[in-house]
Protein backbone atom coordinates (compact mmCIF):
# COMPACT_ATOMS: atom_id res chain seq x y z
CA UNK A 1 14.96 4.05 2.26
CA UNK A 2 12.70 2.27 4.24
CA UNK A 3 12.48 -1.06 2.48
CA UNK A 4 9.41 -2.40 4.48
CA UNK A 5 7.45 1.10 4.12
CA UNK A 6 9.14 2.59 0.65
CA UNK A 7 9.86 5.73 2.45
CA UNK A 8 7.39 8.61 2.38
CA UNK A 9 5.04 8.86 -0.20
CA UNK A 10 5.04 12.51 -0.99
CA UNK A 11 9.26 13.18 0.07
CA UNK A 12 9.49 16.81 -1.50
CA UNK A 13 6.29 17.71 1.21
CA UNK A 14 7.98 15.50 3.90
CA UNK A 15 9.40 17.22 7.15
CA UNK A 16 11.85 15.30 9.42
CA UNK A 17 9.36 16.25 12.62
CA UNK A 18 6.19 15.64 10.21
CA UNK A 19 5.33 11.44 9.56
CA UNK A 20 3.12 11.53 6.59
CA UNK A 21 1.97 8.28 4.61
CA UNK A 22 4.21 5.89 3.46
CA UNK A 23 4.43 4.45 0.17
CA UNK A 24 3.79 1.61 1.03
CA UNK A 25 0.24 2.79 2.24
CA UNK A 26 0.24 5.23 -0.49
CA UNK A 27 0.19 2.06 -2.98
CA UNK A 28 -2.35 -0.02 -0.64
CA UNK A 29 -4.82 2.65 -1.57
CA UNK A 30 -4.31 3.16 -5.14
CA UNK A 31 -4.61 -1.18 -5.16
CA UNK A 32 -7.65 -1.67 -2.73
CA UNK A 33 -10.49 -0.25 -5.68
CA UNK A 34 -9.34 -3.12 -7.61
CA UNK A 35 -9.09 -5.84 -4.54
CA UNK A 36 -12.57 -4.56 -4.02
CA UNK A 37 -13.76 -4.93 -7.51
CA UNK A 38 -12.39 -8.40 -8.38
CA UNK A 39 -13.31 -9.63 -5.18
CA UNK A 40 -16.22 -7.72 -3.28
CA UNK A 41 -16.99 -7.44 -0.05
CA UNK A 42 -19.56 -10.55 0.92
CA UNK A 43 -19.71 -13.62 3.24
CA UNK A 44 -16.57 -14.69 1.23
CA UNK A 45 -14.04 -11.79 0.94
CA UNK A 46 -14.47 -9.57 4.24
CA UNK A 47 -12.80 -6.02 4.97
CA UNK A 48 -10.30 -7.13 6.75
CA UNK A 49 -9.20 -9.81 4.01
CA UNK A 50 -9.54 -6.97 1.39
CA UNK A 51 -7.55 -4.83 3.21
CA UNK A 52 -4.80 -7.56 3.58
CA UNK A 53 -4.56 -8.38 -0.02
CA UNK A 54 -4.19 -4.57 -0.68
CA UNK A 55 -0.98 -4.18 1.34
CA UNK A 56 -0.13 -7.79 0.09
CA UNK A 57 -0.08 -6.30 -3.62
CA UNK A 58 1.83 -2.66 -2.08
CA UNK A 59 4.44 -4.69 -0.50
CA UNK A 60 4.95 -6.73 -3.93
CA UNK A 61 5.25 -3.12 -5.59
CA UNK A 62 8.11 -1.75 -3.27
CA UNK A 63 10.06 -5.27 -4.06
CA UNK A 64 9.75 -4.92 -7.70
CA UNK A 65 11.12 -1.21 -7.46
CA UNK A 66 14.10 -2.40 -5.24
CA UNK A 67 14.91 -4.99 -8.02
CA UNK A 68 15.06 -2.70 -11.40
């Protein structure tokens, strides 16, 4: 496994000659709603900040799996 990416996100659809989204991004996703919603998009908190914090919180995610 890919400890910086978690692997793919969907492995029983993965091919070896098809990349497809990590989990890593897969978890960015389902976490940028609530980046969004606790701090919204303004003057203060821009896209690129929101964006950051989402992978920030994904990458936190794959380290608590590797440590169960």
């Amino acid at each position: 496994m890919d400890t910086k990416n978690g692997g793919p996100a969907f492995p029983a659809l993965y091919q070896a000659s098809v990349s497809g989204m990590t989990l890593r991004d897969y978890f960015a996703a389902k976490a940028l709603p609530e980046v969004i919603r606790k701090y919204p998009i303004s003057d203060t908190t821009t896209i690129p900040e929101a964006a950051q914090m989402a992978y920030e919180l994904a990458a936190a995610m794959i380290a608590a799996r590797e440590t169960k």
